[in-house]
N, C-alpha and C. Protein backbone atom coordinates (compact mmCIF):
# COMPACT_ATOMS: atom_id res chain seq x y z
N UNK A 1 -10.00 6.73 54.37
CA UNK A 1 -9.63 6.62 52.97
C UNK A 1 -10.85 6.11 52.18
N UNK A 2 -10.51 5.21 51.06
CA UNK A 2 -11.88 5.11 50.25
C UNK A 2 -11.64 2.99 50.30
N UNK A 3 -12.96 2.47 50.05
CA UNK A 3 -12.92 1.14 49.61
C UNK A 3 -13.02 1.15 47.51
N UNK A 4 -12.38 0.86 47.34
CA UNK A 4 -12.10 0.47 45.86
C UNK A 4 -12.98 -0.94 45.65
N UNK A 5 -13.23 -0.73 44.59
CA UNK A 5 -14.43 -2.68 44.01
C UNK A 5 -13.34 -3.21 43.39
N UNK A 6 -13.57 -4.26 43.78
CA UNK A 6 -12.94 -5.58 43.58
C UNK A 6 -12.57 -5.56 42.30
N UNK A 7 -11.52 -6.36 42.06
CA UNK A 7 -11.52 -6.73 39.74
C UNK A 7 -11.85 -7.83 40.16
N UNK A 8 -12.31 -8.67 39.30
CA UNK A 8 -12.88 -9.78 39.10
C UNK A 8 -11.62 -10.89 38.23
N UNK A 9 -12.13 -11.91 38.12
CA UNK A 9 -11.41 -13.02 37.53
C UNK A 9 -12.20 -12.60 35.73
N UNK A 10 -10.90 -12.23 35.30
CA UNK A 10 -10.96 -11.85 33.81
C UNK A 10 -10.35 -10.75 33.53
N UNK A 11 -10.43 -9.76 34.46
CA UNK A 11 -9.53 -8.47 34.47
C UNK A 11 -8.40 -8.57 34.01
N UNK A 12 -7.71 -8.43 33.19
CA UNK A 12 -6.57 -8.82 32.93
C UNK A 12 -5.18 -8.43 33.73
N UNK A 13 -5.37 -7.14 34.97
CA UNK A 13 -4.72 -7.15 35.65
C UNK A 13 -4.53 -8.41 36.71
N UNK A 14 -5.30 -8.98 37.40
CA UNK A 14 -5.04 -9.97 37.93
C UNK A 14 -3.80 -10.79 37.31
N UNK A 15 -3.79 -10.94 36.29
CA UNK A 15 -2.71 -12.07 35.71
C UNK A 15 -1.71 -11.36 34.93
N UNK A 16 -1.36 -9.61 35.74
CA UNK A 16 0.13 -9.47 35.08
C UNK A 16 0.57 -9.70 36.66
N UNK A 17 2.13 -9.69 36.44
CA UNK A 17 3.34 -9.85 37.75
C UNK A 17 3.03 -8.15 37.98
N UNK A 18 2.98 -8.33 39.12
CA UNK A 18 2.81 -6.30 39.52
C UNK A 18 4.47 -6.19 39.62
N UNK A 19 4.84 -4.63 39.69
CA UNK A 19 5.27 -3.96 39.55
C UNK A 19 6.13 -3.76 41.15
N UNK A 20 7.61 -3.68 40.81
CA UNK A 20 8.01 -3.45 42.42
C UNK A 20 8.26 -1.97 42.89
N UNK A 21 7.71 -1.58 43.86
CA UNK A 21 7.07 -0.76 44.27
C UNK A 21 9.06 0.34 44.50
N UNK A 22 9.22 1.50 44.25
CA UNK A 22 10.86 1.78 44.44
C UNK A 22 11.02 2.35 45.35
N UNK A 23 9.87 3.67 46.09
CA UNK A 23 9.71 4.18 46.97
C UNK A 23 8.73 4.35 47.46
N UNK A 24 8.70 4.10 49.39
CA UNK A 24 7.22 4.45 50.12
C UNK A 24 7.31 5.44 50.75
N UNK A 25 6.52 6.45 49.94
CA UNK A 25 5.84 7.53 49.61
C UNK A 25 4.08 7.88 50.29
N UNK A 26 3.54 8.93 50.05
CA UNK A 26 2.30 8.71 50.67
C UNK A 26 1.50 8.39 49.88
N UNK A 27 1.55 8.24 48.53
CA UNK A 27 0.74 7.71 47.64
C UNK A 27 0.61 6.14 47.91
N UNK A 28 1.79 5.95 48.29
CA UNK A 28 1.69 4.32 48.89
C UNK A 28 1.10 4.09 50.20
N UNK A 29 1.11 5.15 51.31
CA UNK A 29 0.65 4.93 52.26
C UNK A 29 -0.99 4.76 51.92
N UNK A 30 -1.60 6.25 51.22
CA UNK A 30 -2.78 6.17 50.45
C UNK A 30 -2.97 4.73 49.97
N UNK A 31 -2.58 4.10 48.97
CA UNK A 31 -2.72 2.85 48.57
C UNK A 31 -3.43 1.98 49.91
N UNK A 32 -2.26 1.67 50.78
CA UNK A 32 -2.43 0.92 51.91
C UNK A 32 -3.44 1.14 52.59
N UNK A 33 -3.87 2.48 52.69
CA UNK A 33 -4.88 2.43 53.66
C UNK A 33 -6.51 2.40 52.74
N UNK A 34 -6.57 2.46 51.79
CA UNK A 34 -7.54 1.65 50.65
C UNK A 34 -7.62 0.37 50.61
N UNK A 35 -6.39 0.26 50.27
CA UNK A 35 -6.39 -1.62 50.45
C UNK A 35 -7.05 -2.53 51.78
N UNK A 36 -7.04 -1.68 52.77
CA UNK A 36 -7.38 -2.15 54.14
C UNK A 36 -8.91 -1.78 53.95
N UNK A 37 -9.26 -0.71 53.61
CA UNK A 37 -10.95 -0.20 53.55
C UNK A 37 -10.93 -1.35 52.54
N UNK A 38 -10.51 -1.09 51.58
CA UNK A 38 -11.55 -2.50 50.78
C UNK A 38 -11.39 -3.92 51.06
N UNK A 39 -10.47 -4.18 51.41
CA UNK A 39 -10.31 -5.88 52.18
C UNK A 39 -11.65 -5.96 53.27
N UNK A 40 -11.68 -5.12 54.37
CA UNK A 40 -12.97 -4.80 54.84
C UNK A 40 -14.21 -4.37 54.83
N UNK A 41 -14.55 -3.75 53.36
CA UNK A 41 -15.54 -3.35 52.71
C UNK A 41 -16.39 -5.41 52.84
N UNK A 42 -15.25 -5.55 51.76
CA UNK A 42 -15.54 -6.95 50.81
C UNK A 42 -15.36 -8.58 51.92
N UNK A 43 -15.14 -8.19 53.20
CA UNK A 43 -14.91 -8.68 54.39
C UNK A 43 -14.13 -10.06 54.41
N UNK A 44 -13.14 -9.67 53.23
CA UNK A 44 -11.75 -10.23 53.11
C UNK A 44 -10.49 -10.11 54.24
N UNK A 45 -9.52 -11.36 54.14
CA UNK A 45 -8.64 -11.15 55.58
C UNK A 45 -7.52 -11.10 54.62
N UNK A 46 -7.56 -10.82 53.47
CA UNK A 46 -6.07 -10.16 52.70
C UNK A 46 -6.81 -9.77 51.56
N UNK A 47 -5.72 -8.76 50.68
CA UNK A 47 -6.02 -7.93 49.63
C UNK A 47 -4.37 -7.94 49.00
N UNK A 48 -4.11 -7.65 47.90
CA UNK A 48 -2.86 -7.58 47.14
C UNK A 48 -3.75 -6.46 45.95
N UNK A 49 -2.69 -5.52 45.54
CA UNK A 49 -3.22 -4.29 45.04
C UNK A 49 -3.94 -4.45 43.83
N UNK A 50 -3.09 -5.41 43.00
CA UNK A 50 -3.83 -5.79 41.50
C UNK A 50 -5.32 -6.15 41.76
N UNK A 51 -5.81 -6.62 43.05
CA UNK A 51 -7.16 -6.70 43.12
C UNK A 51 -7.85 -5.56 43.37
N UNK A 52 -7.51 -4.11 43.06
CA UNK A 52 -7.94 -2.70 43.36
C UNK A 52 -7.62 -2.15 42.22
N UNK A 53 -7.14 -2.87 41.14
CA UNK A 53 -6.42 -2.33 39.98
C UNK A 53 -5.25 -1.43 39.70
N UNK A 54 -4.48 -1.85 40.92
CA UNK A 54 -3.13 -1.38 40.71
C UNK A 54 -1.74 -2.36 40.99
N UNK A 55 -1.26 -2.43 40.00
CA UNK A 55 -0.48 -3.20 39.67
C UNK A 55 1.02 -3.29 40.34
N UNK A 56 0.79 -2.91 41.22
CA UNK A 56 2.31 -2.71 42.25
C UNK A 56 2.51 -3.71 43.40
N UNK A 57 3.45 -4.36 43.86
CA UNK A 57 3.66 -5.48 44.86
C UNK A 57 3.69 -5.17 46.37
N UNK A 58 2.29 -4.78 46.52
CA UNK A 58 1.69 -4.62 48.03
C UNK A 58 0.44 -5.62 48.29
N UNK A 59 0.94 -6.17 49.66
CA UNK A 59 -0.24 -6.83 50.14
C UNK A 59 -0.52 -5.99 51.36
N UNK A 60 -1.97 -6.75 52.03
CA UNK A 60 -2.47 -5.99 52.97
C UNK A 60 -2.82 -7.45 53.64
N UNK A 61 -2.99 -7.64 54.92
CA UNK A 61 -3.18 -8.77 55.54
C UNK A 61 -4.20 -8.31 57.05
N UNK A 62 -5.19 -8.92 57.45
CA UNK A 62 -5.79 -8.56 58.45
C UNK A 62 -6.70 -9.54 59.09
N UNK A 63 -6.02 -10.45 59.85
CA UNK A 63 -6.68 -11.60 60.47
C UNK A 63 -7.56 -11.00 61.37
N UNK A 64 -8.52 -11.48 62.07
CA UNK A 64 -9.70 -11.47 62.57
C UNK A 64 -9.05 -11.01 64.03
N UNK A 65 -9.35 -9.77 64.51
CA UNK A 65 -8.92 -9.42 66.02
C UNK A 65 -7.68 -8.80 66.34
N UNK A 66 -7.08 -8.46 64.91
CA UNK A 66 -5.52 -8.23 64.94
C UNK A 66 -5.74 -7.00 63.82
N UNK A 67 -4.67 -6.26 64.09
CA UNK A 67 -4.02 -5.08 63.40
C UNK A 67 -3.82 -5.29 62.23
N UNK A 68 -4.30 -4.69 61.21
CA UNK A 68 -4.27 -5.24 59.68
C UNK A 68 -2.54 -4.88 59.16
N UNK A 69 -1.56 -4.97 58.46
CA UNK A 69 -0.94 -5.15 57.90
C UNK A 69 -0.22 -5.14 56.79
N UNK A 70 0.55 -4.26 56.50
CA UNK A 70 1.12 -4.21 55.13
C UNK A 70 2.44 -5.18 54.86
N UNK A 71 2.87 -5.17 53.49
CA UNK A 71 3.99 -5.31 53.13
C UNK A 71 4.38 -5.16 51.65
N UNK A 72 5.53 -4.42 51.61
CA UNK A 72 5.96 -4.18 50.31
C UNK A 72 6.84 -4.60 49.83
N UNK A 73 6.75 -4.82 48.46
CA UNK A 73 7.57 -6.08 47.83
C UNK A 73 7.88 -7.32 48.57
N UNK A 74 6.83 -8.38 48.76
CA UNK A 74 6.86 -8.94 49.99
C UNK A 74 7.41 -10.59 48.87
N UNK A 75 7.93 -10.99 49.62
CA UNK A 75 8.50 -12.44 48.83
C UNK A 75 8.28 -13.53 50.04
N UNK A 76 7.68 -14.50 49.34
CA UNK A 76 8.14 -16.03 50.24
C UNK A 76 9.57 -16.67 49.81
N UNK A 77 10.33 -16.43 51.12
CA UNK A 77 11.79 -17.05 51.30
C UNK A 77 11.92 -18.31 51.35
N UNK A 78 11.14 -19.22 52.07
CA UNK A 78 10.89 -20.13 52.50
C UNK A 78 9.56 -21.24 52.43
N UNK A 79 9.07 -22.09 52.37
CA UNK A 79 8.22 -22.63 52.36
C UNK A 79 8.78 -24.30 52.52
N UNK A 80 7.68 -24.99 53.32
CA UNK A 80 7.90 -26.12 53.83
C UNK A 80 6.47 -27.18 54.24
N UNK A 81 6.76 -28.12 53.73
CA UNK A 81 5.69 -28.96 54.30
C UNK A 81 4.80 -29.00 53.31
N UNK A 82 3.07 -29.80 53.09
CA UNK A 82 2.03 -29.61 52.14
C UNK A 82 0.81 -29.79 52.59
N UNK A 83 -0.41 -28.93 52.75
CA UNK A 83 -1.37 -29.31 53.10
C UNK A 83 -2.40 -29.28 52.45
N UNK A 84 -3.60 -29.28 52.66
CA UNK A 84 -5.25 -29.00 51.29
C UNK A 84 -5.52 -28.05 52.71
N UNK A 85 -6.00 -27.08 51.56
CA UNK A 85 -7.06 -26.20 52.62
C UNK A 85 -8.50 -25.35 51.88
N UNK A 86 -9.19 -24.89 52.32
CA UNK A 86 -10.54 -24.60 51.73
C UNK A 86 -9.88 -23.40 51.62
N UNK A 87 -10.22 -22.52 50.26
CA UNK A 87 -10.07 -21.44 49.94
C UNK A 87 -11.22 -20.68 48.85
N UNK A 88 -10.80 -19.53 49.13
CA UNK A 88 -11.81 -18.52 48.49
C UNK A 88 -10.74 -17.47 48.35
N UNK A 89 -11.63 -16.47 47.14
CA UNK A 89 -10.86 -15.18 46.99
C UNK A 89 -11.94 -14.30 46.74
N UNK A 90 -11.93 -13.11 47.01
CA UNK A 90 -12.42 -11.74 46.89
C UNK A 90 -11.98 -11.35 45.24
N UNK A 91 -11.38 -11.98 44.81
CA UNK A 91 -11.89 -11.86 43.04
C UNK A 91 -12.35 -13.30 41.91
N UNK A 92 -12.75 -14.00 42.84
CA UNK A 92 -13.85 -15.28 42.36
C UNK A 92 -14.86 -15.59 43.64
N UNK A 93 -15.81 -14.41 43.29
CA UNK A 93 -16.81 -14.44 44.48
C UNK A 93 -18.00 -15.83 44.33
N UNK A 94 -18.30 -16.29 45.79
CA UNK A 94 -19.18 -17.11 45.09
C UNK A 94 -18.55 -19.29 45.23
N UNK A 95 -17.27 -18.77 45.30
CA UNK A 95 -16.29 -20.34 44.79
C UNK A 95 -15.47 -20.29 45.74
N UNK A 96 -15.06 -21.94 46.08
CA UNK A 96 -14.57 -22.33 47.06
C UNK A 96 -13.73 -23.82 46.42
N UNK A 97 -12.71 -24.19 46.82
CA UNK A 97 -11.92 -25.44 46.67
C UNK A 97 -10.55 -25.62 47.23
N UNK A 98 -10.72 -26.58 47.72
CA UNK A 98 -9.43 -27.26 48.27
C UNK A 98 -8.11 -26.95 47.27
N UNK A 99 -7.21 -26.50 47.96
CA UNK A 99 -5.88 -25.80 47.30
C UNK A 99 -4.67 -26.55 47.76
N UNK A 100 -3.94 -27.09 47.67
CA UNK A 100 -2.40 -27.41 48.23
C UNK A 100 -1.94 -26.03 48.61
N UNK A 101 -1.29 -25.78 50.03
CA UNK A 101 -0.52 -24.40 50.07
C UNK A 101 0.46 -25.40 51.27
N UNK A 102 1.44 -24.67 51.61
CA UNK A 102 2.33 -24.98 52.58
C UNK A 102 2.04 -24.71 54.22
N UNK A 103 2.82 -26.14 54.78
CA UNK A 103 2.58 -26.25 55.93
C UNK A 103 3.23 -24.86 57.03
N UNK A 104 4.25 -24.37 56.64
CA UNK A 104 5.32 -23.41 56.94
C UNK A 104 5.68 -22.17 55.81
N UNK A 105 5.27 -21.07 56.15
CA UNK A 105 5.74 -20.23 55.38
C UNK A 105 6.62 -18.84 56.01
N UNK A 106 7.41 -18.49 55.48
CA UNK A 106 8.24 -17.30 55.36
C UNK A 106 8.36 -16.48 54.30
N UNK A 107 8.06 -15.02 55.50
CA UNK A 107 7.87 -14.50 54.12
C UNK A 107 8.69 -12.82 54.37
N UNK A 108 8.86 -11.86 53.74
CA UNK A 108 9.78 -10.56 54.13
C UNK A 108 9.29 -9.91 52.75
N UNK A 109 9.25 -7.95 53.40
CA UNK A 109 9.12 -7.26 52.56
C UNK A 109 9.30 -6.69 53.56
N UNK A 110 8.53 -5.33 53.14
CA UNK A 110 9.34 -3.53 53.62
C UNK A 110 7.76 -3.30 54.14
N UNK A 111 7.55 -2.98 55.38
CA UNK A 111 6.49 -2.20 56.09
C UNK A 111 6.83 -0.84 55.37
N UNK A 112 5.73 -0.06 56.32
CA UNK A 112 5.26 1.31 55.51
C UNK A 112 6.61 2.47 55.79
N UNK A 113 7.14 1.57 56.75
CA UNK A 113 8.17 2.71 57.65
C UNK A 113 9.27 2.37 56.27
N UNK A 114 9.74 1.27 55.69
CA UNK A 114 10.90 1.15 54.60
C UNK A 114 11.71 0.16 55.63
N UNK A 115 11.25 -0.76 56.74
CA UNK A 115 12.02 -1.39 57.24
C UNK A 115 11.63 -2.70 56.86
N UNK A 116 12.39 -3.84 56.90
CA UNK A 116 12.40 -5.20 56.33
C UNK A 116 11.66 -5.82 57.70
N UNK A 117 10.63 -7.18 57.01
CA UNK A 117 9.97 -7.34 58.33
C UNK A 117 10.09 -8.87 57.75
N UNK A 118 10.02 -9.78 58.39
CA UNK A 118 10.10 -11.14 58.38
C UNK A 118 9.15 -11.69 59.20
N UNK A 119 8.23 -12.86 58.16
CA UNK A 119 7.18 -13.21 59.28
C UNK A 119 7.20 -14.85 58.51
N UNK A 120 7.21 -15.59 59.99
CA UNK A 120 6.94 -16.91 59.67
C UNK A 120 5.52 -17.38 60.44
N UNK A 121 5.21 -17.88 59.83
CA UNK A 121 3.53 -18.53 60.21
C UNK A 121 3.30 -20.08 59.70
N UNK A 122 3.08 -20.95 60.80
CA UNK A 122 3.00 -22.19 60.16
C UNK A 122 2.03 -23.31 60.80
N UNK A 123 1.15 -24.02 60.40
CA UNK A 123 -0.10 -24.66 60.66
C UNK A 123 0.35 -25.93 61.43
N UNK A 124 1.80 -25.58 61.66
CA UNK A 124 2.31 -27.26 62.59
C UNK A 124 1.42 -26.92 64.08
N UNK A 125 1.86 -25.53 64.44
CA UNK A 125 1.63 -25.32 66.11
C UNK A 125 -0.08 -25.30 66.08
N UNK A 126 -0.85 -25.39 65.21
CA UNK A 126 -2.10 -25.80 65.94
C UNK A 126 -3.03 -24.63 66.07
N UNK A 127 -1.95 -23.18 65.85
CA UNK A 127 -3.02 -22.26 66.13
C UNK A 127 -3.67 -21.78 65.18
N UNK A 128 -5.41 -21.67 64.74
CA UNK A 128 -5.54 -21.26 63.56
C UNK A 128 -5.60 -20.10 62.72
N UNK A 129 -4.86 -19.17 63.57
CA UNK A 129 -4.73 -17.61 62.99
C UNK A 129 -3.25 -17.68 62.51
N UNK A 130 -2.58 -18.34 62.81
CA UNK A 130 -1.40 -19.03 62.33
C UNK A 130 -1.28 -19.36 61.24
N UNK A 131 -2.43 -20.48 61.34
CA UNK A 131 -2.89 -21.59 59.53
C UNK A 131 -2.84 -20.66 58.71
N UNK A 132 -3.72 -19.69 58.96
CA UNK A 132 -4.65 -18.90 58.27
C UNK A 132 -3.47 -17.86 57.78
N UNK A 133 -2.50 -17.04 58.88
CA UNK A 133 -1.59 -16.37 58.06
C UNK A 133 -0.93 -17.04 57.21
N UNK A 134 -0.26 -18.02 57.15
CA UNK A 134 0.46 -18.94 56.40
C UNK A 134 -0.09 -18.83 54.67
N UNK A 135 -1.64 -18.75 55.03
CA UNK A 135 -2.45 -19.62 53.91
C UNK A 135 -2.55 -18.09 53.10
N UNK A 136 -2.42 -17.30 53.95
CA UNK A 136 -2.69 -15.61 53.69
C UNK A 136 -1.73 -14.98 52.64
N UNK A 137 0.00 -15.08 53.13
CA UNK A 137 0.48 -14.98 53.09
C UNK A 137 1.15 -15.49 51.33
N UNK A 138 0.59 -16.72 51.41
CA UNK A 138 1.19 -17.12 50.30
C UNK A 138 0.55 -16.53 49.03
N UNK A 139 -1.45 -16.69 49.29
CA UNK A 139 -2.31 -16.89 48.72
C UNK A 139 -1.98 -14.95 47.69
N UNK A 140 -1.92 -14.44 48.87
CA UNK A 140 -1.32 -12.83 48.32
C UNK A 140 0.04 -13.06 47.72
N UNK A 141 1.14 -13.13 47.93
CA UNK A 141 2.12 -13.16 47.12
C UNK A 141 1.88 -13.41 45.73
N UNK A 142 1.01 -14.61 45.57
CA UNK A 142 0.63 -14.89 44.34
C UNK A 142 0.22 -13.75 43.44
N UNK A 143 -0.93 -13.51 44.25
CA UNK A 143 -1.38 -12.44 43.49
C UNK A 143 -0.79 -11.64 43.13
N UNK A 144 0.06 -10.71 43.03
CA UNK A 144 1.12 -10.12 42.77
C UNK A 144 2.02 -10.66 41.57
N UNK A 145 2.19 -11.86 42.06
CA UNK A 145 2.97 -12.38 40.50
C UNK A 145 1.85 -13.02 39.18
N UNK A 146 0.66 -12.71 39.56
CA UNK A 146 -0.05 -12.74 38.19
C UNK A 146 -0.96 -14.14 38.47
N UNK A 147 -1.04 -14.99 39.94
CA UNK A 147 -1.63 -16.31 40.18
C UNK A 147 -2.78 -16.45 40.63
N UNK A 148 -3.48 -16.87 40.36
CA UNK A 148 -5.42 -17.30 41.27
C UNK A 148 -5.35 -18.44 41.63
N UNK A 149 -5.58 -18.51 43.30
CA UNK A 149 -5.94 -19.79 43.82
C UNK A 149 -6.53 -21.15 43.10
N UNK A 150 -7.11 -20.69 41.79
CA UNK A 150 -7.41 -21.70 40.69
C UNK A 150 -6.64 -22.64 40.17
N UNK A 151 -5.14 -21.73 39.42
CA UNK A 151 -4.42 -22.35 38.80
C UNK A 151 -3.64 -23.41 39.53
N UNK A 152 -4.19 -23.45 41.15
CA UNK A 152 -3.47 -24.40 41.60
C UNK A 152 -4.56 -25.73 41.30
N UNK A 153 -5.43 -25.65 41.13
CA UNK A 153 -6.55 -26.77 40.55
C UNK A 153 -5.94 -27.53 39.89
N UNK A 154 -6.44 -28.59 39.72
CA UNK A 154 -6.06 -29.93 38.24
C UNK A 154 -7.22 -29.72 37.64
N UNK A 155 -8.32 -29.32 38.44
CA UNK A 155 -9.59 -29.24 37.16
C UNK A 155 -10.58 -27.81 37.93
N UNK A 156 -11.19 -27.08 36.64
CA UNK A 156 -12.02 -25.92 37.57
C UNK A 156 -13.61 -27.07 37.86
N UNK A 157 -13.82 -28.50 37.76
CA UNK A 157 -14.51 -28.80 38.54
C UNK A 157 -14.63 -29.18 40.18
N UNK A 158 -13.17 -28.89 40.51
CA UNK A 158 -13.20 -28.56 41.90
C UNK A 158 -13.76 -27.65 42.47
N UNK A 159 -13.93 -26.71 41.79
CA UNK A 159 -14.30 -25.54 41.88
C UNK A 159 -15.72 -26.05 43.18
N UNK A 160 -16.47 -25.26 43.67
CA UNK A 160 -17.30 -25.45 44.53
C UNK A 160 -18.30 -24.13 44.77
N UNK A 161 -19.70 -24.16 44.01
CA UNK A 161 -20.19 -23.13 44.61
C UNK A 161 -20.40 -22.82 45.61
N UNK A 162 -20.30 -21.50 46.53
CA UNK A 162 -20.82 -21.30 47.93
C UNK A 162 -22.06 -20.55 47.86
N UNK A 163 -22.32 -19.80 46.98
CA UNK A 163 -23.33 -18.72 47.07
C UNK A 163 -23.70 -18.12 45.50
N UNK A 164 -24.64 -17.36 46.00
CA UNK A 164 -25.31 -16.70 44.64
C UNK A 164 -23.80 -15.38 44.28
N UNK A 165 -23.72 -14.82 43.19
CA UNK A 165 -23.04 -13.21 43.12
C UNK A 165 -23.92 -12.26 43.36
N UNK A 166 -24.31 -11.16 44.24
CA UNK A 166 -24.68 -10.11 44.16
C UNK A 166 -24.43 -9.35 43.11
């Protein structure tokens, strides 16, 4: 398929609520398998579509060593617990800061097939591809409803440079 460029923080898609997706179709499969080229282009371990400039409620998820991942119209059911964790996003390149996200998350939407999938991931058991889905999981949902790892800030001087922008 193709890698799509990133939107950036200002795009104004980033900060609408996307769109729930009614039928998966191959235009959606298309979608998905873009979303995966560009999460890996940009050597991101999730993608949500508004960051490709399309405004529909798909994430893509692809931890390190594992089978990358869809889900459509994906919702957190559940959430439990509170932790700080270092975060970054593939549309504020460059920045890094400690975020509150949850210790336990649950979460369900519709794989590509149209079947309901339920995934819990939670940073109690220690494993960190676990943490990391958890942190994944949520961090994309957001996106979708219009949120940047920012607005969880009290100040953008948390903010933290990591690097130059190409």
């Amino acid at each position: 398929m193709a890698a799509h460029p990133i939107r950036l923080l200002g795009d104004p898609v980033l900060r609408m609520k996307a769109h729930k997706v009614t039928k998966i179709d191959e235009s959606i499969r298309r979608l998905v398998a873009d979303m995966i080229d560009s999460m890996y282009a940009a050597h991101g371990v999730g993608l949500a579509a508004p960051q490709i400039g399309v405004p529909l409620r798909v994430i893509v998820i692809g931890l390190p060593d594992e089978e990358p991942f869809a889900l459509i119209n994906p919702e957190i059911v559940k959430k439990e617990g509170r932790r700080m964790v270092d975060e970054g996003c593939l549309s504020i390149p460059g920045y890094r800061a400690k975020v509150p996200r949850s210790v336990t998350v649950v979460a369900r939407g519709l794989t590509l097939d149209g079947k309901l999938r339920r995934i819990k991931a939670s940073a109690k058991r220690g494993d960190e591809k676990e943490a990391l889905l958890a942190q994944a999981l949520e961090h994309e949902v957001d996106h979708i409803n219009g949120i940047l790892y920012i607005d969880h800030l009290d100040s953008l001087d948390r903010l933290v440079k990591v690097r130059e922008v190409e």
